[in-house]
C-alpha atoms as a PDB file:
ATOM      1  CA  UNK A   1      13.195  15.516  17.761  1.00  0.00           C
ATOM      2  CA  UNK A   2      13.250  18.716  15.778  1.00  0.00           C
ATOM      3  CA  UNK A   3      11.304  20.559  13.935  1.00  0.00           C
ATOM      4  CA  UNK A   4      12.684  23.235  11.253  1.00  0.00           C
ATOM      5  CA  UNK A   5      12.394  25.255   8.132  1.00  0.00           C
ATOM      6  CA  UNK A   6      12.829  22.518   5.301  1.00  0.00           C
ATOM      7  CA  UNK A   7      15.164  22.910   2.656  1.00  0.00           C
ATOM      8  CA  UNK A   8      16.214  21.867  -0.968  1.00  0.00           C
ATOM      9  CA  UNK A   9      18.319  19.036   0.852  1.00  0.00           C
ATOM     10  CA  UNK A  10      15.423  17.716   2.165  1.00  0.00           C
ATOM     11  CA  UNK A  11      13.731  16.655  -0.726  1.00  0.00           C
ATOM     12  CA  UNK A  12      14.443  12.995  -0.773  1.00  0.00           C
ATOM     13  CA  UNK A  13      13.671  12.674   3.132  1.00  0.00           C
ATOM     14  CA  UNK A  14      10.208  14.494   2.769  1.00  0.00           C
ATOM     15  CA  UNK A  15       9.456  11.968  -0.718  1.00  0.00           C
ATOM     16  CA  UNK A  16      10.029   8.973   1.295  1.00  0.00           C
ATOM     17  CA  UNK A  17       7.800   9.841   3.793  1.00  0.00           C
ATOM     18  CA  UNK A  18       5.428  11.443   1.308  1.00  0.00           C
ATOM     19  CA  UNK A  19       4.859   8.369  -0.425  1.00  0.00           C
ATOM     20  CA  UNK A  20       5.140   5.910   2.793  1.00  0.00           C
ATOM     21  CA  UNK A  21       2.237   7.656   4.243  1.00  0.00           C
ATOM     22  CA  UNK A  22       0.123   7.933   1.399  1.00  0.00           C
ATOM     23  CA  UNK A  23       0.505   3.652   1.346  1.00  0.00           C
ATOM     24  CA  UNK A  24       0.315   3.411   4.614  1.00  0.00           C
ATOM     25  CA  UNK A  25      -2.782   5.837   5.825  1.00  0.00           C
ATOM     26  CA  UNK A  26      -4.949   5.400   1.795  1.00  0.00           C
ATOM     27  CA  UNK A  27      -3.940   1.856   2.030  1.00  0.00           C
ATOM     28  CA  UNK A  28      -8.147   0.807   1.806  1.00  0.00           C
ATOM     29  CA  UNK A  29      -9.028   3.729   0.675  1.00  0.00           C
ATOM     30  CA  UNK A  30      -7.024   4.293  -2.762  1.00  0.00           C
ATOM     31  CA  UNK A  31      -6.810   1.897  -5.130  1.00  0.00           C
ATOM     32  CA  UNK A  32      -3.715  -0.652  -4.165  1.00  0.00           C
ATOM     33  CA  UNK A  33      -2.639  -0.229  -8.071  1.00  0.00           C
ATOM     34  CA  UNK A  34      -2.645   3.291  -7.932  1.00  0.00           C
ATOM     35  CA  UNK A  35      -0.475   3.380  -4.612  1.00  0.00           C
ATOM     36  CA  UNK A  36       1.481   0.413  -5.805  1.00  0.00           C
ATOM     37  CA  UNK A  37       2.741   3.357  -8.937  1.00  0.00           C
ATOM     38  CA  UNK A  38       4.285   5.990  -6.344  1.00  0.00           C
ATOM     39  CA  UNK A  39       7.760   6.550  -6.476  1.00  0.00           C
ATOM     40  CA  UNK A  40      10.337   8.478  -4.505  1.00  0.00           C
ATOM     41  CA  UNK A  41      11.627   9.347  -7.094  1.00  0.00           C
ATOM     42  CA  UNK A  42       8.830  10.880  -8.795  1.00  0.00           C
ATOM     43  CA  UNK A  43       7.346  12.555  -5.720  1.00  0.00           C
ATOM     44  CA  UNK A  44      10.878  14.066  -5.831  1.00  0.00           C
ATOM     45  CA  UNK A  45      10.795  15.677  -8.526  1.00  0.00           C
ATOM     46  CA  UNK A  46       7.677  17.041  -7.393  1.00  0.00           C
ATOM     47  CA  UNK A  47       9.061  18.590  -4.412  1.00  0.00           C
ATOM     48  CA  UNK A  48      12.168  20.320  -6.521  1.00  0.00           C
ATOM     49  CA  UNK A  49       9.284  21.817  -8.597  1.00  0.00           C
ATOM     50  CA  UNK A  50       8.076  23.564  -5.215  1.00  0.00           C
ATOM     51  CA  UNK A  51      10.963  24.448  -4.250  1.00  0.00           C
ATOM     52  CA  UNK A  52      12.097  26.009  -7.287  1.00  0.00           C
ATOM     53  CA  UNK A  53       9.232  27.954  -7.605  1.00  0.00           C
ATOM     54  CA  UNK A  54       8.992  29.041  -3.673  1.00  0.00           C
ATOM     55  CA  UNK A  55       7.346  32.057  -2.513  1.00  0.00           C
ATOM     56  CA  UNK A  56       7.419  33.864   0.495  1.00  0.00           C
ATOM     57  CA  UNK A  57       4.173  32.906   0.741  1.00  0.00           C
ATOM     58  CA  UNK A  58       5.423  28.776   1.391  1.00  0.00           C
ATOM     59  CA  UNK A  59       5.359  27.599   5.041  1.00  0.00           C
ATOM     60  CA  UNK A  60       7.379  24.194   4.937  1.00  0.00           C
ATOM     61  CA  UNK A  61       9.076  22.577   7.790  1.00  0.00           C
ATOM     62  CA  UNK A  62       9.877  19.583   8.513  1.00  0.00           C
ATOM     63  CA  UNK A  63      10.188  17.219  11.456  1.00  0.00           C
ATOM     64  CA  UNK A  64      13.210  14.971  12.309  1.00  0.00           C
ATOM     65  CA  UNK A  65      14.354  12.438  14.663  1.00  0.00           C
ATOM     66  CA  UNK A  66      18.458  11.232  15.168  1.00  0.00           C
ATOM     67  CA  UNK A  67      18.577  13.155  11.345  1.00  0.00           C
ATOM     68  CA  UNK A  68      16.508  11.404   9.402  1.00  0.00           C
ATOM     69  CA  UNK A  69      12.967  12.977   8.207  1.00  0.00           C
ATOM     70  CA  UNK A  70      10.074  11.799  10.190  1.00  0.00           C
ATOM     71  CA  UNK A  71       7.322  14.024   8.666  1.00  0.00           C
ATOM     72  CA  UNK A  72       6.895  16.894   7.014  1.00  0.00           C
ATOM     73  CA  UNK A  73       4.392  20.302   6.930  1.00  0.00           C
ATOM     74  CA  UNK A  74       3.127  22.550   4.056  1.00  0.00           C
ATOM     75  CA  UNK A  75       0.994  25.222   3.031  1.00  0.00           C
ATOM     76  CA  UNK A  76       0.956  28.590   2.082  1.00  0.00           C
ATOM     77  CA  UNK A  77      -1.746  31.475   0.227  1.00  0.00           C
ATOM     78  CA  UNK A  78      -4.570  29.576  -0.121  1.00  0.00           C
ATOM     79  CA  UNK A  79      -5.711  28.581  -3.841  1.00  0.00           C
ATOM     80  CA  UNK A  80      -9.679  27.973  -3.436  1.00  0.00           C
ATOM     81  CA  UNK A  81     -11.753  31.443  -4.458  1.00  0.00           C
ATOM     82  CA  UNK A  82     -15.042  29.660  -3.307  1.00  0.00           C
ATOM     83  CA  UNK A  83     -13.816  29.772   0.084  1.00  0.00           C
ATOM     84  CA  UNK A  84     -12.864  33.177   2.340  1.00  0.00           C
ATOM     85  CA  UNK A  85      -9.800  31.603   3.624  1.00  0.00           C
ATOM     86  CA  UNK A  86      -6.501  33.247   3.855  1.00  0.00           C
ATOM     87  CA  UNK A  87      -4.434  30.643   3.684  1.00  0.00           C
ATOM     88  CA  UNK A  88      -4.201  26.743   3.165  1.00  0.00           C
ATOM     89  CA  UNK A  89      -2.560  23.936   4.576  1.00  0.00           C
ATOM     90  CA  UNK A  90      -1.622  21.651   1.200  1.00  0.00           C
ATOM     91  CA  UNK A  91       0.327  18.291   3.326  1.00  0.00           C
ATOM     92  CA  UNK A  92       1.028  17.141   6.318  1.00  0.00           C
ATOM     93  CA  UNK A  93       2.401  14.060   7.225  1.00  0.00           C
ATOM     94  CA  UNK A  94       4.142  11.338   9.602  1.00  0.00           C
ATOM     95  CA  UNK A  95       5.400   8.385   8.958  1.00  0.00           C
ATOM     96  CA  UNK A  96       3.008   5.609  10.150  1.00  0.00           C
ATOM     97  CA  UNK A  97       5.511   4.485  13.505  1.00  0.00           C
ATOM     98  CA  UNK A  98       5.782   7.839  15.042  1.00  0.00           C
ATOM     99  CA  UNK A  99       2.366   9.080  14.297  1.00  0.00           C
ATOM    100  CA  UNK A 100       0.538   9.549  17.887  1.00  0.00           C
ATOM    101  CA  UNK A 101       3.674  11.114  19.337  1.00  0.00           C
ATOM    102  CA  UNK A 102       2.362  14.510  19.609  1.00  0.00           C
ATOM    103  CA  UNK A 103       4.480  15.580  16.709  1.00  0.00           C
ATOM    104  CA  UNK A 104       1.641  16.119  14.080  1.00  0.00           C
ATOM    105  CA  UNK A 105       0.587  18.382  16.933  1.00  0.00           C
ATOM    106  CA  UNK A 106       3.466  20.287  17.038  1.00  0.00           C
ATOM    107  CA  UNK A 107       3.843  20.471  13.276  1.00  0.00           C
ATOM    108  CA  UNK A 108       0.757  22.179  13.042  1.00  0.00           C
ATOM    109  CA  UNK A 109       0.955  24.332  15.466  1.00  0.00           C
ATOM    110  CA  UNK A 110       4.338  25.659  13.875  1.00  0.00           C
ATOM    111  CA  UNK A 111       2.461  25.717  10.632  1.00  0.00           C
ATOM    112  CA  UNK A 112       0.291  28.011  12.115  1.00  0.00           C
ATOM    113  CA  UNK A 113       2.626  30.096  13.523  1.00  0.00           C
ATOM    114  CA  UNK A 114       4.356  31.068  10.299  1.00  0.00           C
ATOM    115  CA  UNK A 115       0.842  31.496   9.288  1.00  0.00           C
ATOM    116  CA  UNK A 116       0.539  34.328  11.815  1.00  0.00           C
ATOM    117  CA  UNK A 117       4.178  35.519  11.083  1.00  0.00           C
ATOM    118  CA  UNK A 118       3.307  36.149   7.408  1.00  0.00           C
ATOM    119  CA  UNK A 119      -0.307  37.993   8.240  1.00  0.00           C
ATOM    120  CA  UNK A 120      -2.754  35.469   7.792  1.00  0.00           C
ATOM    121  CA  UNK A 121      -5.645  35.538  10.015  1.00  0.00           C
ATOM    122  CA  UNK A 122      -7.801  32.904   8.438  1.00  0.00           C
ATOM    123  CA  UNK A 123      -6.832  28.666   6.881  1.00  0.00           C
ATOM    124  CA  UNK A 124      -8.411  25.657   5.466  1.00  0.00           C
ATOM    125  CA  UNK A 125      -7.720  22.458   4.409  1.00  0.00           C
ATOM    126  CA  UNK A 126      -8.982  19.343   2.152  1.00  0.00           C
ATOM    127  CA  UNK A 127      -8.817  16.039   3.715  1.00  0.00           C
ATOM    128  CA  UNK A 128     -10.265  13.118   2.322  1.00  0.00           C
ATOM    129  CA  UNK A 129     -13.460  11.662   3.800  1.00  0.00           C
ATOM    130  CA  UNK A 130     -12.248   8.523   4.725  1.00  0.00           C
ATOM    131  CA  UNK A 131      -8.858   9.897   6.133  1.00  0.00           C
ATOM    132  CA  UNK A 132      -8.527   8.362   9.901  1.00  0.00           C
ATOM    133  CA  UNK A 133      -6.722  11.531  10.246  1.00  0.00           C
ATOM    134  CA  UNK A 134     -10.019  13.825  10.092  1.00  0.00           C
ATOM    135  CA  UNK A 135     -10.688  13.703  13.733  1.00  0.00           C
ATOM    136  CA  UNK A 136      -7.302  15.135  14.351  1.00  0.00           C
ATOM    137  CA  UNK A 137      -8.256  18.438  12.220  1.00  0.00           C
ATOM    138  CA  UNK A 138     -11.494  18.263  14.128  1.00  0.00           C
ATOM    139  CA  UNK A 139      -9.679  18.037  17.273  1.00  0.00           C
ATOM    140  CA  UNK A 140      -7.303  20.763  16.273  1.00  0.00           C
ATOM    141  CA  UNK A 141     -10.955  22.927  15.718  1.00  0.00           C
ATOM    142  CA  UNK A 142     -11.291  22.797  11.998  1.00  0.00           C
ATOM    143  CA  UNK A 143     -15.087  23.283  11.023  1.00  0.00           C
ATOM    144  CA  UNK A 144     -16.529  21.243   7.972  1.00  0.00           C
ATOM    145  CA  UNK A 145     -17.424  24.465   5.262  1.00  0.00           C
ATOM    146  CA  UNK A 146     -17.763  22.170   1.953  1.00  0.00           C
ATOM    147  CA  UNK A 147     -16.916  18.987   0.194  1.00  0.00           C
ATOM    148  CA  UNK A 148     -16.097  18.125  -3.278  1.00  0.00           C
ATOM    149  CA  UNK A 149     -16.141  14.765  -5.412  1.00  0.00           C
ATOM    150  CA  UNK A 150     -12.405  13.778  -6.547  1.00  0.00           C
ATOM    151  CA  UNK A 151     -10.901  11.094  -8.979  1.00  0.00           C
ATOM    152  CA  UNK A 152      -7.650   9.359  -7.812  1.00  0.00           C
ATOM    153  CA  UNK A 153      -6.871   6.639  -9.843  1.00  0.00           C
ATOM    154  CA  UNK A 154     -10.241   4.554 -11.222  1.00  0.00           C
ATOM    155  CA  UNK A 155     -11.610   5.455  -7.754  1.00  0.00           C
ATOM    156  CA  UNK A 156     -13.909   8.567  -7.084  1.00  0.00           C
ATOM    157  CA  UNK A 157     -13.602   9.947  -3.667  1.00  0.00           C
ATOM    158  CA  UNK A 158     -14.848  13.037  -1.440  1.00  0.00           C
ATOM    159  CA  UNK A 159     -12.868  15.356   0.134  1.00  0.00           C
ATOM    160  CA  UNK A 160     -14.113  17.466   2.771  1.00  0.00           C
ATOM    161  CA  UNK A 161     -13.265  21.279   3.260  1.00  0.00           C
ATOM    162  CA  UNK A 162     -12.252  22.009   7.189  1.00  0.00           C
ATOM    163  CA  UNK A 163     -11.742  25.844   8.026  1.00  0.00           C
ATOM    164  CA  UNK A 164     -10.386  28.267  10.600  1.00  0.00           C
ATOM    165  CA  UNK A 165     -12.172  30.982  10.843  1.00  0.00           C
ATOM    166  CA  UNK A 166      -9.721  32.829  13.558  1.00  0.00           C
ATOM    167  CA  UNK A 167      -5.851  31.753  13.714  1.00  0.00           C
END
């Protein structure tokens, strides 16, 4: 296991698992037509749009196993003005079979390093309300500060705010 800076080469490693999460962990959550529409290949082109417009501001890294692309962080200057957050963590995530490994752990805690490394004292993050995965931020000591109503697909969801005060 590794776990480095991510690259432009990386782009179709970090779109699989992208998209294998989002079926795997919203599967129940999302509408099954709306996840049944995600492509690699779109979610690719995504990622080349970040990384062609990179800033030194971006934290992405990525975590692999025998060299293939197990999961993947990001985040950077944080883009909500209603909170007082420094910074934000945009995505992180595992693929389904090697989640509960301590490696979202580790992720994060790199994220939060480069957070450090670049002068931020302060993060937050949007997770959706349903997201199994909310009791890890919780665990990690991200406090609820807000929620908001969003549409994906014909469903309407909430996403809650978690924050860290103190990095």
């Amino acid at each position: 296991m590794n776990i480095r800076l991510a690259s432009v080469r990386d782009i179709e490693g970090m779109a699989r698992v992208h998209i294998e999460s989002w079926k795997s962990t919203y599967n129940g959550i999302i509408s099954e037509s709306f996840l049944s529409k995600l492509t690699v290949e779109k979610r690719m082109k995504n990622w080349k749009a970040i990384f062609d417009n990179l800033t030194q501001d971006d934290v992405i890294y990525v975590v692999e196993d025998l060299g293939s692309i197990i999961g993947f962080v990001h985040g950077g200057k944080s883009r909500e003005p209603d909170f007082e957050y420094d910074a934000e963590l945009y995505a992180i995530y595992l693929l389904k079979e090697v989640q509960r490994n301590g490696y979202g752990k580790l992720l994060f805690e790199r994220f939060i390093e480069a957070l450090k490394q670049r002068n931020y004292r302060s993060f937050m993050l949007w997770v959706l309300e349903d997201n199994p995965s909310i009791g890890f931020y919780k665990k990690q000591g991200g406090q609820y500060i807000g929620k908001k109503e969003i549409q994906i697909g014909e469903y309407r969801l909430t996403e809650v705010a978690l924050g860290w005060k103190e990095i």
